[in-house]
N, C-alpha and C. Protein backbone atom coordinates (compact mmCIF):
# COMPACT_ATOMS: atom_id res chain seq x y z
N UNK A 1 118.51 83.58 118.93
CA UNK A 1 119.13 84.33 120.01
C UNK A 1 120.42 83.65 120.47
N UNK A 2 120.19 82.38 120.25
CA UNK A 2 121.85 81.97 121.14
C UNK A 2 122.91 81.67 120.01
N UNK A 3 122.83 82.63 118.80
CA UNK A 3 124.02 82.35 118.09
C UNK A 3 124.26 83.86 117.69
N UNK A 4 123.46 84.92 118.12
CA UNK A 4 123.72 86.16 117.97
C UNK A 4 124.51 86.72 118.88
N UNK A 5 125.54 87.70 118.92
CA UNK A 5 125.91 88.46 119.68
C UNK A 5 125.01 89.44 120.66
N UNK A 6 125.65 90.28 121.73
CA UNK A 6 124.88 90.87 122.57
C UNK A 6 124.25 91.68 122.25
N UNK A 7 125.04 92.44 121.29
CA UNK A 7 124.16 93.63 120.54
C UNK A 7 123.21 93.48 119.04
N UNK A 8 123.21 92.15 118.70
CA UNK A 8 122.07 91.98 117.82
C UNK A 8 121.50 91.26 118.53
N UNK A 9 121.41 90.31 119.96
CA UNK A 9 120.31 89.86 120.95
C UNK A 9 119.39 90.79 121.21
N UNK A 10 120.08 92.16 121.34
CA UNK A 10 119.37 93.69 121.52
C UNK A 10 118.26 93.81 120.85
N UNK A 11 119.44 94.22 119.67
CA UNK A 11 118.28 94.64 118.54
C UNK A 11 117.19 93.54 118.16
N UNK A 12 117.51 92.24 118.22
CA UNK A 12 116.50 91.31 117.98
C UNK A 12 114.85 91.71 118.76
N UNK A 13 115.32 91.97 120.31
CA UNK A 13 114.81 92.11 121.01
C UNK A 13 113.64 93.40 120.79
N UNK A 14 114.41 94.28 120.34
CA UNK A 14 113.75 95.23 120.06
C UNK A 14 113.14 95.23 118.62
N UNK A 15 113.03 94.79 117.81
CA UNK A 15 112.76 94.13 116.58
C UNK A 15 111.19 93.81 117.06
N UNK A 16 111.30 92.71 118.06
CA UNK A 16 110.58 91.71 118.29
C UNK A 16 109.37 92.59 118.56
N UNK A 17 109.98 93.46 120.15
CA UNK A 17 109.04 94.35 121.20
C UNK A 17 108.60 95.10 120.53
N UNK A 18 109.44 96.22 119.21
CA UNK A 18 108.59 97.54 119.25
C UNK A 18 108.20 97.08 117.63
N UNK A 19 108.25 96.27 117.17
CA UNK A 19 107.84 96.15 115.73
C UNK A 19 108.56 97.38 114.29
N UNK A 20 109.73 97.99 115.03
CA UNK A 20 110.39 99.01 113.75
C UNK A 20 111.36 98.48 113.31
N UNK A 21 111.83 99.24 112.19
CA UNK A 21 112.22 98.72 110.75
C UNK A 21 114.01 98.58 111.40
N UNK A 22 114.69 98.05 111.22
CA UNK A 22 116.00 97.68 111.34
C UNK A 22 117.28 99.18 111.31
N UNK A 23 116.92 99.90 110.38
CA UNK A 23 117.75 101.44 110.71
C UNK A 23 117.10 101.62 112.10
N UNK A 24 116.37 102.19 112.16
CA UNK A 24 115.25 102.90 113.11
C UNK A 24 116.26 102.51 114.51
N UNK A 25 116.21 100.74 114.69
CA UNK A 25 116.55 100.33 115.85
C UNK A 25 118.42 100.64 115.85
N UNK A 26 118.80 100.25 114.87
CA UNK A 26 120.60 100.73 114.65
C UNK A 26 120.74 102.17 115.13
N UNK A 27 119.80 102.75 115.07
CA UNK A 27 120.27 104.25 115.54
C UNK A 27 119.55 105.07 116.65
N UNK A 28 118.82 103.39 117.38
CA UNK A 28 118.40 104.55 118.98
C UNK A 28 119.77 104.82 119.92
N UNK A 29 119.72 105.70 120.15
CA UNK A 29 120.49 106.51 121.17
C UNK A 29 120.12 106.41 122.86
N UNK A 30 120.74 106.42 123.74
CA UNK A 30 119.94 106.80 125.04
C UNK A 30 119.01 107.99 125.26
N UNK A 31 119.27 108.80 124.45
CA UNK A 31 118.09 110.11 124.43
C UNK A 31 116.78 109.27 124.04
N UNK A 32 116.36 108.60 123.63
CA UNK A 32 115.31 108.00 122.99
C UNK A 32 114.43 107.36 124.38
N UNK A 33 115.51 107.17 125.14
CA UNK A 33 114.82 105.64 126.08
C UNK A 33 114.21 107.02 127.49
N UNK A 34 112.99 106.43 127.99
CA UNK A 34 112.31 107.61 129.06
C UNK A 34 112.47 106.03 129.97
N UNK A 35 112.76 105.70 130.93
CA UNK A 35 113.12 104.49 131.52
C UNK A 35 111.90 104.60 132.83
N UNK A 36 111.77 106.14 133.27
CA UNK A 36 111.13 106.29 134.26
C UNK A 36 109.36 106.08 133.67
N UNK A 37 109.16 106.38 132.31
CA UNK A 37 107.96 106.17 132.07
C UNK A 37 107.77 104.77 131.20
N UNK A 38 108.86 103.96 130.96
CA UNK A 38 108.93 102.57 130.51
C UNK A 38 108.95 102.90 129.09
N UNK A 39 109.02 104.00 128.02
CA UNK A 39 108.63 104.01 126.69
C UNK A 39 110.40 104.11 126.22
N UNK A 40 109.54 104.35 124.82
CA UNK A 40 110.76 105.14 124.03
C UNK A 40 110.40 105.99 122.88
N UNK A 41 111.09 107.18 122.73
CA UNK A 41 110.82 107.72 121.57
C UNK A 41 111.43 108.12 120.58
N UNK A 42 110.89 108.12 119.16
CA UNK A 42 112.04 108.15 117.92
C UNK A 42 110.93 108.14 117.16
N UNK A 43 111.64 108.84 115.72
CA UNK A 43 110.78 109.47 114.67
C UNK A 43 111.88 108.59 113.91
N UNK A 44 110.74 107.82 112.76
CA UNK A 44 110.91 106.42 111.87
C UNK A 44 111.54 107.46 110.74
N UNK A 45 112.78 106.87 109.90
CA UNK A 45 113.47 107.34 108.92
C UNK A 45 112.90 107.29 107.77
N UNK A 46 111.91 106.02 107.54
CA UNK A 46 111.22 106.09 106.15
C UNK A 46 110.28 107.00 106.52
N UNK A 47 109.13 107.36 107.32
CA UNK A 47 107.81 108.48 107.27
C UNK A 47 108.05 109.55 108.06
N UNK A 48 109.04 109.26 109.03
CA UNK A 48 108.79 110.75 109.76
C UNK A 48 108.35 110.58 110.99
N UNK A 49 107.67 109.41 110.84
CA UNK A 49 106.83 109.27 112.02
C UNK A 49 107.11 109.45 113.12
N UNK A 50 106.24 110.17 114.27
CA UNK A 50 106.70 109.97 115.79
C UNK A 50 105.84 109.00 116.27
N UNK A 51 107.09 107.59 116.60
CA UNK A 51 106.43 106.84 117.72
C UNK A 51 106.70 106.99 119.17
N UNK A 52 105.79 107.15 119.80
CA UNK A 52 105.97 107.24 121.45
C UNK A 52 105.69 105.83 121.60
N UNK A 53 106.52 104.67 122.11
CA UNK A 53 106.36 103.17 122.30
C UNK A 53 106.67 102.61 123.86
N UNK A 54 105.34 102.28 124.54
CA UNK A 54 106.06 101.51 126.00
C UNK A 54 106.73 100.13 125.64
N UNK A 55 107.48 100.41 126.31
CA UNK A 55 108.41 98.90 126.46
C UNK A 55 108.12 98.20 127.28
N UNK A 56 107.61 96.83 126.34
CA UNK A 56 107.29 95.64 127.18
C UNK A 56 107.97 95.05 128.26
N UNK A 57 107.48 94.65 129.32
CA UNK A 57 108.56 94.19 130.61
C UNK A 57 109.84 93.29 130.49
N UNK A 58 109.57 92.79 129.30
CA UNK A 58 111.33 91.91 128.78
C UNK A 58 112.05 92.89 128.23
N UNK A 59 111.31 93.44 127.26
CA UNK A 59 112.50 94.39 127.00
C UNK A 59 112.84 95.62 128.00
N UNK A 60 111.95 95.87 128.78
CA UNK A 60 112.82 96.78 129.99
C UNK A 60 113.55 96.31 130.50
N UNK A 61 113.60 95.26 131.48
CA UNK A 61 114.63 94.35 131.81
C UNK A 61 115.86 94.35 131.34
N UNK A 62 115.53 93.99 130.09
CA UNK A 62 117.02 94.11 129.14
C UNK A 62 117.82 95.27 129.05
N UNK A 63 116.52 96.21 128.93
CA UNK A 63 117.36 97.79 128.87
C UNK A 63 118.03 98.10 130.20
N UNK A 64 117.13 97.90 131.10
CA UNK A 64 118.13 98.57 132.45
C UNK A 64 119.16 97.56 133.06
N UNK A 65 119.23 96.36 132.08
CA UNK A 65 120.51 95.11 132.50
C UNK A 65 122.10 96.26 132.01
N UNK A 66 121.51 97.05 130.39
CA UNK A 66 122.46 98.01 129.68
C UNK A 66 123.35 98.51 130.58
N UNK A 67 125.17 98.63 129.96
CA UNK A 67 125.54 99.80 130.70
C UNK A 67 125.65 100.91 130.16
N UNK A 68 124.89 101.98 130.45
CA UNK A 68 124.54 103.19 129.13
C UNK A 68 125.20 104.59 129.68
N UNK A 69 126.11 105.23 129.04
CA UNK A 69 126.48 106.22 129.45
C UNK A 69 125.96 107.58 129.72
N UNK A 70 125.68 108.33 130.65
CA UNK A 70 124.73 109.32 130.66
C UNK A 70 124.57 110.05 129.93
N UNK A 71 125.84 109.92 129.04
CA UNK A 71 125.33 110.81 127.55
C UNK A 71 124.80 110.63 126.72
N UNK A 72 123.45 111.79 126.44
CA UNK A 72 122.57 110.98 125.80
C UNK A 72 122.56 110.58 124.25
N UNK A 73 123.41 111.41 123.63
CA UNK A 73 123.98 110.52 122.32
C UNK A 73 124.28 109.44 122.41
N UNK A 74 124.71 108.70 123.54
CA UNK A 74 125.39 107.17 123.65
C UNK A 74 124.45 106.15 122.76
N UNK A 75 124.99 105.70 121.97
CA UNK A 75 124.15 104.56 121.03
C UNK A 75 123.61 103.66 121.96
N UNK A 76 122.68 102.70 121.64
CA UNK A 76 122.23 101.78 122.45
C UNK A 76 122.99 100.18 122.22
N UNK A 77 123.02 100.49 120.56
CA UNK A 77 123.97 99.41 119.76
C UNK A 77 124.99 100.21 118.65
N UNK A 78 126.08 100.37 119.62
CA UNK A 78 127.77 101.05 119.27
C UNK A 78 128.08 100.78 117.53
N UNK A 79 128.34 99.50 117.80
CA UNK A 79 128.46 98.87 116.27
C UNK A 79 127.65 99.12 115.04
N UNK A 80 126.35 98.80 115.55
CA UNK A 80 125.48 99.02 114.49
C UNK A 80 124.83 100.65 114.33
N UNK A 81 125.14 100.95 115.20
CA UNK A 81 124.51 102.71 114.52
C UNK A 81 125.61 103.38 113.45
N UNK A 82 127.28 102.53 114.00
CA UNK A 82 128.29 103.15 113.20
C UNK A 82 127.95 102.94 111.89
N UNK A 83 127.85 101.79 111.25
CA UNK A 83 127.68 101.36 110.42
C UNK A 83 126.75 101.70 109.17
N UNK A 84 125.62 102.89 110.59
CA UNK A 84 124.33 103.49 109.73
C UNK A 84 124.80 104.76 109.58
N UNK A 85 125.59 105.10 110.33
CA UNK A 85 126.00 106.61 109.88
C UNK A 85 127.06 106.49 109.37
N UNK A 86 127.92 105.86 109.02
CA UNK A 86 129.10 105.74 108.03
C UNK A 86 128.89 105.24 106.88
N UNK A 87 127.70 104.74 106.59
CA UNK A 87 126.82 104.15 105.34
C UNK A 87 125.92 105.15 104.97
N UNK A 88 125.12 105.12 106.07
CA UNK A 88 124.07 105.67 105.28
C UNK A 88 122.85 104.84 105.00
N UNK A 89 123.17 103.54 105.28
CA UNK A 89 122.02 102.55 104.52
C UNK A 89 121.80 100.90 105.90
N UNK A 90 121.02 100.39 105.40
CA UNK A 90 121.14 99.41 106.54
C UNK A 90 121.87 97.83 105.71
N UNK A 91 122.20 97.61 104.68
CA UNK A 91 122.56 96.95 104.00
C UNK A 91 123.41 95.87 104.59
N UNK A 92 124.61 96.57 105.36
CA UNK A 92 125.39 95.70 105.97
C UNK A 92 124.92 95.05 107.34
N UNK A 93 123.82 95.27 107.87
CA UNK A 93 123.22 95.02 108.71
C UNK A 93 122.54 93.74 108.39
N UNK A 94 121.85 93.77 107.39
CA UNK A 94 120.71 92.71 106.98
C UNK A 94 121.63 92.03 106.82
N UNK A 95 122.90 91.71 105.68
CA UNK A 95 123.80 91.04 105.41
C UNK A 95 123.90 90.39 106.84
N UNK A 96 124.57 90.88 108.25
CA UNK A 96 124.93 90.44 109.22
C UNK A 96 123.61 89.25 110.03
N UNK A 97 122.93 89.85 109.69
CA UNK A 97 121.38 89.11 110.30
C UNK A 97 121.33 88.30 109.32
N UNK A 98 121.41 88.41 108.12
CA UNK A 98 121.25 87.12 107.18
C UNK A 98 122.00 85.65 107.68
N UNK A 99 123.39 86.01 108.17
CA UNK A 99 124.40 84.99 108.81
C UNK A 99 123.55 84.15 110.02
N UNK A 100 123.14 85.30 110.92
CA UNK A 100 122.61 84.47 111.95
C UNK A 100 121.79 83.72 111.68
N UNK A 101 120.82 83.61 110.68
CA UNK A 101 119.62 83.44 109.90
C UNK A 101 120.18 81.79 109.59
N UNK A 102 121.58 82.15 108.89
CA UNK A 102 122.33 80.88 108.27
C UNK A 102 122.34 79.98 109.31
N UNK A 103 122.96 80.74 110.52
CA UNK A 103 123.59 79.80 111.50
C UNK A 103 122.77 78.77 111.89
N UNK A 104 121.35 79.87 112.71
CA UNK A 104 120.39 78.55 113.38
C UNK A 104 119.67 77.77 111.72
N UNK A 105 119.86 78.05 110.46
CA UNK A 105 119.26 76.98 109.89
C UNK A 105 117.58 77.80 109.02
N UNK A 106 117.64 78.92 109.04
CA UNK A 106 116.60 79.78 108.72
C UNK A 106 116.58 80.39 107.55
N UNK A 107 117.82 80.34 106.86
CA UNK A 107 118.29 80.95 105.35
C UNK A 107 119.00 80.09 104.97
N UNK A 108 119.22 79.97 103.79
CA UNK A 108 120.21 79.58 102.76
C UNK A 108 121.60 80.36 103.03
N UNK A 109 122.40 79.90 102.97
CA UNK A 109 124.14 80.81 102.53
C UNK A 109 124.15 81.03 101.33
N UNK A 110 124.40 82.43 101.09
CA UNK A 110 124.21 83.31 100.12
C UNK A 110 125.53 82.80 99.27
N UNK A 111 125.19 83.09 98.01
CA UNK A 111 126.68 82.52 97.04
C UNK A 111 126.53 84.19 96.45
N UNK A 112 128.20 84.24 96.75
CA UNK A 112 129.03 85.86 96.18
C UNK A 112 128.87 85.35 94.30
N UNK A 113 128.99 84.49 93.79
CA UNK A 113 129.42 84.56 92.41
C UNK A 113 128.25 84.70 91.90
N UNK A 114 128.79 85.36 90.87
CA UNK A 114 127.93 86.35 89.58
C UNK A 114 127.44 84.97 88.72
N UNK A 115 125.44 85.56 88.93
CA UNK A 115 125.03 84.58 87.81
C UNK A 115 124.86 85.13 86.06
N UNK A 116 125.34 85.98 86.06
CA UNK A 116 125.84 86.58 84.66
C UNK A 116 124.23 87.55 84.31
N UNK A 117 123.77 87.68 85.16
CA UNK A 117 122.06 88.61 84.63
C UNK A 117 122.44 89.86 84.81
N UNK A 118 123.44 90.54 85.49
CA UNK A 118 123.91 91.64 85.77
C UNK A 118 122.80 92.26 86.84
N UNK A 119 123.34 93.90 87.38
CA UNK A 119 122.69 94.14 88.24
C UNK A 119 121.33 94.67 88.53
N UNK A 120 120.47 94.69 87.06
CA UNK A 120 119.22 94.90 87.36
C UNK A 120 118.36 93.63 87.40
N UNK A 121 118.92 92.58 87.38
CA UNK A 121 118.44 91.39 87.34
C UNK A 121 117.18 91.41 88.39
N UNK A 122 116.64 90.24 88.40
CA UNK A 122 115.25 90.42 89.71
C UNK A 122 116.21 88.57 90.63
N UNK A 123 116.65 89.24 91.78
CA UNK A 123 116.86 88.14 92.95
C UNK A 123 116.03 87.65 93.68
N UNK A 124 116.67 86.13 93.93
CA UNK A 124 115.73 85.58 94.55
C UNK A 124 115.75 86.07 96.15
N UNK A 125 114.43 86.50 96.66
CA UNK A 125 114.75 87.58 97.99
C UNK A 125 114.27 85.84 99.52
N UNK A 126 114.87 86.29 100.39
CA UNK A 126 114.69 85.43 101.48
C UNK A 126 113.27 85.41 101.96
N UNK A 127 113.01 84.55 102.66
CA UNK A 127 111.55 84.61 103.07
C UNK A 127 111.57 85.18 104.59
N UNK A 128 112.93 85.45 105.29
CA UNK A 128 113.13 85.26 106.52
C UNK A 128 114.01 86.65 106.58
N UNK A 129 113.70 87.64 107.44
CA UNK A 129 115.08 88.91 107.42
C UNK A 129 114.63 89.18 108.56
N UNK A 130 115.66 90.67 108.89
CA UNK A 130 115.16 91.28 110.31
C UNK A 130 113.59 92.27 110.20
N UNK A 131 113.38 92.18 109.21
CA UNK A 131 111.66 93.19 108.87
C UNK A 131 110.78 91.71 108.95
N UNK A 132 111.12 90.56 109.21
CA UNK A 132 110.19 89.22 109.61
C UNK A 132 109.69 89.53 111.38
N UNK A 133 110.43 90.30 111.94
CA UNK A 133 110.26 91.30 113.26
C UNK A 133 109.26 91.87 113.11
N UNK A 134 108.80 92.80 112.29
CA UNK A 134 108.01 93.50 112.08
C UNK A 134 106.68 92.89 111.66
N UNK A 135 106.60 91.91 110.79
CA UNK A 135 105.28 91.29 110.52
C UNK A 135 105.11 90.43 112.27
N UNK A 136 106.15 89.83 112.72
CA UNK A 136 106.04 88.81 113.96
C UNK A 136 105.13 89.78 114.66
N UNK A 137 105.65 91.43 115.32
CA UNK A 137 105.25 91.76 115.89
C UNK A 137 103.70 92.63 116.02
N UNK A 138 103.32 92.49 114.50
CA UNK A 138 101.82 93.01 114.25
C UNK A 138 101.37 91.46 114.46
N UNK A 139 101.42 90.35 114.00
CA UNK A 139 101.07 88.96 114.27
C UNK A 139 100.74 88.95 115.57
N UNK A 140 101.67 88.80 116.52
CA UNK A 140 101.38 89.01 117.99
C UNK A 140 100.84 89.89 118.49
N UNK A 141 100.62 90.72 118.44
CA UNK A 141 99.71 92.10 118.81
C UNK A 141 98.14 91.65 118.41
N UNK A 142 97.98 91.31 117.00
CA UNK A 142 96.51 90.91 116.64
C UNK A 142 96.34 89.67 117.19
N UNK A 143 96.90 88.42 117.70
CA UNK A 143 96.84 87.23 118.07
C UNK A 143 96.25 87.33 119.46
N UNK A 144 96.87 88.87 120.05
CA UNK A 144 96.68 88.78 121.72
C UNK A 144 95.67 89.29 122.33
N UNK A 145 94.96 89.84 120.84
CA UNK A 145 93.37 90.24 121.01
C UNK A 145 93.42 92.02 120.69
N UNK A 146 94.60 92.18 120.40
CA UNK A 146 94.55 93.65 120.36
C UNK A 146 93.71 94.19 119.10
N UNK A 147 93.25 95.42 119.00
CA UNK A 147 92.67 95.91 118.16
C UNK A 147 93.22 95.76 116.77
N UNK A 148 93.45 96.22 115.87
CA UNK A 148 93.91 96.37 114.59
C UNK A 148 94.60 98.12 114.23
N UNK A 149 93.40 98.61 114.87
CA UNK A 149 93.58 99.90 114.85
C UNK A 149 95.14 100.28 116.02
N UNK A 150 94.77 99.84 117.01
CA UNK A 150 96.11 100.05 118.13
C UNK A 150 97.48 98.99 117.71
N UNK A 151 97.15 97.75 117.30
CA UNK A 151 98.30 97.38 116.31
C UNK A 151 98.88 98.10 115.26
N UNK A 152 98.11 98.61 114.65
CA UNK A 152 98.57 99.73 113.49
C UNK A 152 99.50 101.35 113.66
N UNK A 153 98.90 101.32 115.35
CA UNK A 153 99.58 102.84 115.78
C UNK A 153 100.66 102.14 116.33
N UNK A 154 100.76 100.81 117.26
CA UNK A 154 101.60 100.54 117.51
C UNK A 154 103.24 100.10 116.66
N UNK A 155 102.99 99.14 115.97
CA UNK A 155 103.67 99.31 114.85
C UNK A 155 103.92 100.67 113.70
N UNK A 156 103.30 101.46 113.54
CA UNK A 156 103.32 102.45 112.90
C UNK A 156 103.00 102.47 111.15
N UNK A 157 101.86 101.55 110.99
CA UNK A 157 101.31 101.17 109.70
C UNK A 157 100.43 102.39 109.45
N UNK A 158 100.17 103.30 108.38
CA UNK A 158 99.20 103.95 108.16
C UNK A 158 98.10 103.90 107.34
N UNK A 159 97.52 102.36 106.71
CA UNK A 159 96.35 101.69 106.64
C UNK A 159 96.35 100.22 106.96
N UNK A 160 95.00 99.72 107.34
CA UNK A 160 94.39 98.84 107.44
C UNK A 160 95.13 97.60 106.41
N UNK A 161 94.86 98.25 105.22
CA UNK A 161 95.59 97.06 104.03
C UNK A 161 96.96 96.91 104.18
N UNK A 162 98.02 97.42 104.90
CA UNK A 162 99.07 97.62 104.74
C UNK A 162 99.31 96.95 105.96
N UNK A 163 98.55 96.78 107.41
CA UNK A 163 98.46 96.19 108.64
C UNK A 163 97.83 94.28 107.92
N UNK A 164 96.86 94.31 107.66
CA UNK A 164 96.32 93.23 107.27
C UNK A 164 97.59 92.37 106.41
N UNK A 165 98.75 93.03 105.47
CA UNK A 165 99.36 92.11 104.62
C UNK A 165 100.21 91.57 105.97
N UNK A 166 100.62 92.51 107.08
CA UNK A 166 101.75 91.96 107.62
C UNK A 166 100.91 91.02 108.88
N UNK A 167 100.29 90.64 108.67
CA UNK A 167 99.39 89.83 109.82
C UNK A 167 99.44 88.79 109.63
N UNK A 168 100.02 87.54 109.70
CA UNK A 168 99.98 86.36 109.68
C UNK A 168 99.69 85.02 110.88
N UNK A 169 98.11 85.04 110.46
CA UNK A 169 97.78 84.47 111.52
C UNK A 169 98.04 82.73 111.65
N UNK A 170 98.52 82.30 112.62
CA UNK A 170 98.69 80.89 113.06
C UNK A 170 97.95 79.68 112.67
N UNK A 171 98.38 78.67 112.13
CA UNK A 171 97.30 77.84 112.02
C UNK A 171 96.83 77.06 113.21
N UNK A 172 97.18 77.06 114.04
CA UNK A 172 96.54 76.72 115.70
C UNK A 172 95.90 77.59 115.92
N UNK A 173 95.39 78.80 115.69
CA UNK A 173 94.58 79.60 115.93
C UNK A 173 93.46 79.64 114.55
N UNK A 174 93.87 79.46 113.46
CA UNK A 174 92.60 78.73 112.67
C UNK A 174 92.01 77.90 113.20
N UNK A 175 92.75 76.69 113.62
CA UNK A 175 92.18 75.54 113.94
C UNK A 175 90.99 75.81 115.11
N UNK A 176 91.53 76.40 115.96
CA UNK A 176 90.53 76.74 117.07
C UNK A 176 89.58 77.60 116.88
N UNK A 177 89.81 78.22 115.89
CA UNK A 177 88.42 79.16 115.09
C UNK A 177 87.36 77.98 114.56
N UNK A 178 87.84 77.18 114.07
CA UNK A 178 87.10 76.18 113.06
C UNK A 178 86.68 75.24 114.01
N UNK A 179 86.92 75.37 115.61
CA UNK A 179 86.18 74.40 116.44
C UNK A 179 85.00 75.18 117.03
N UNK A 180 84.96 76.24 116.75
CA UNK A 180 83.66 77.19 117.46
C UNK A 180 82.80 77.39 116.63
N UNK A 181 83.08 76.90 114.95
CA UNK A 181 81.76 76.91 114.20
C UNK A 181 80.56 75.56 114.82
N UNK A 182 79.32 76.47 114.37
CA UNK A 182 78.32 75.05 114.90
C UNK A 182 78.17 73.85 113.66
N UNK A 183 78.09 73.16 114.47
CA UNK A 183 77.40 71.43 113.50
C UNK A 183 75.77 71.76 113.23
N UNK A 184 76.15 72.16 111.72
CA UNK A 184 75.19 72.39 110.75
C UNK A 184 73.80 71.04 110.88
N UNK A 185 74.70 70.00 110.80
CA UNK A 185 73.87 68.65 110.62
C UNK A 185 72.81 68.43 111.51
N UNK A 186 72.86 68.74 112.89
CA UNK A 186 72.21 68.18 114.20
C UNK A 186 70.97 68.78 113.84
């Protein structure tokens, strides 16, 4: 957060809170945000999906810190929605998050020169992007005792196996699992 700009602090933010995919968040609008009922709503570009999502009390905060124009086309993040509708794709986005990634020390710096495999080659992919949001935020949801099933609507996973890959649970929370087994020996 403190090497990102204001409007990927945003989107981070919202990354974090609503657990959707990186277009999704580049192209909420103020029509999306219900401020009086704390949610937001938007239908996901890869399924279709309609999520109706309350916004957690940090990220409301943040939203009504916004200065948002009453029109409700007004992007939420100017820059980055341009970028999705003048593209088409989120590409240059990840690229941009990859940097920040660089900055605090979280990625490698990407090298532009050609390793001669051409372009169907298989790359080596990061372990760290802005969809690391998305596993964080099913992680935290199942960590905080929430269901699986309401993690799954929340995030917008439509099975169990597909919720379970992005779940990565803590090893401080192993550990404390493995102190509530009983002593077999006694």
């Amino acid at each position: 957060m403190e090497v990102a700009d204001d409007e990927w602090r945003g989107m981070i933010l919202f990354g974090f809170y609503i657990g959707q995919r990186l277009g999704d968040i580049a192209s909420l609008t103020r029509q999306k945000l219900d401020l009086e009922r704390a949610e937001i709503k938007l239908r996901t570009d890869k399924t279709g999906r309609l999520q109706i999502l309350p916004l957690a009390a940090p990220l409301l905060k943040y939203v009504k810190k916004l200065r948002l124009a009453n029109d409700p086309n007004t992007p939420l993040f100017p820059r980055a929605f341009a970028i999705v509708e003048r593209q088409g794709r989120t590409g240059n986005l990840s690229n941009q998050f990859h940097k920040i990634l660089v900055a605090v020390g979280l990625a490698e710096k990407r090298s532009h020169h050609g390793t001669g495999k051409g372009r169907n080659a298989s790359r080596k992919l990061n372990d760290v992007s802005f969809h690391s949001l998305r596993h964080t935020a099913t992680t935290q949801l199942k960590a905080a005792g929430i269901s699986d099933a309401i993690a799954r609507e929340f995030v917008g996973h439509d099975s169990e196996e597909i919720s379970n890959s992005y779940t990565h649970i803590p090893t401080e929370i192993l550990r404390e699992a493995a102190k509530k087994l009983p002593d077999i020996f006694k």
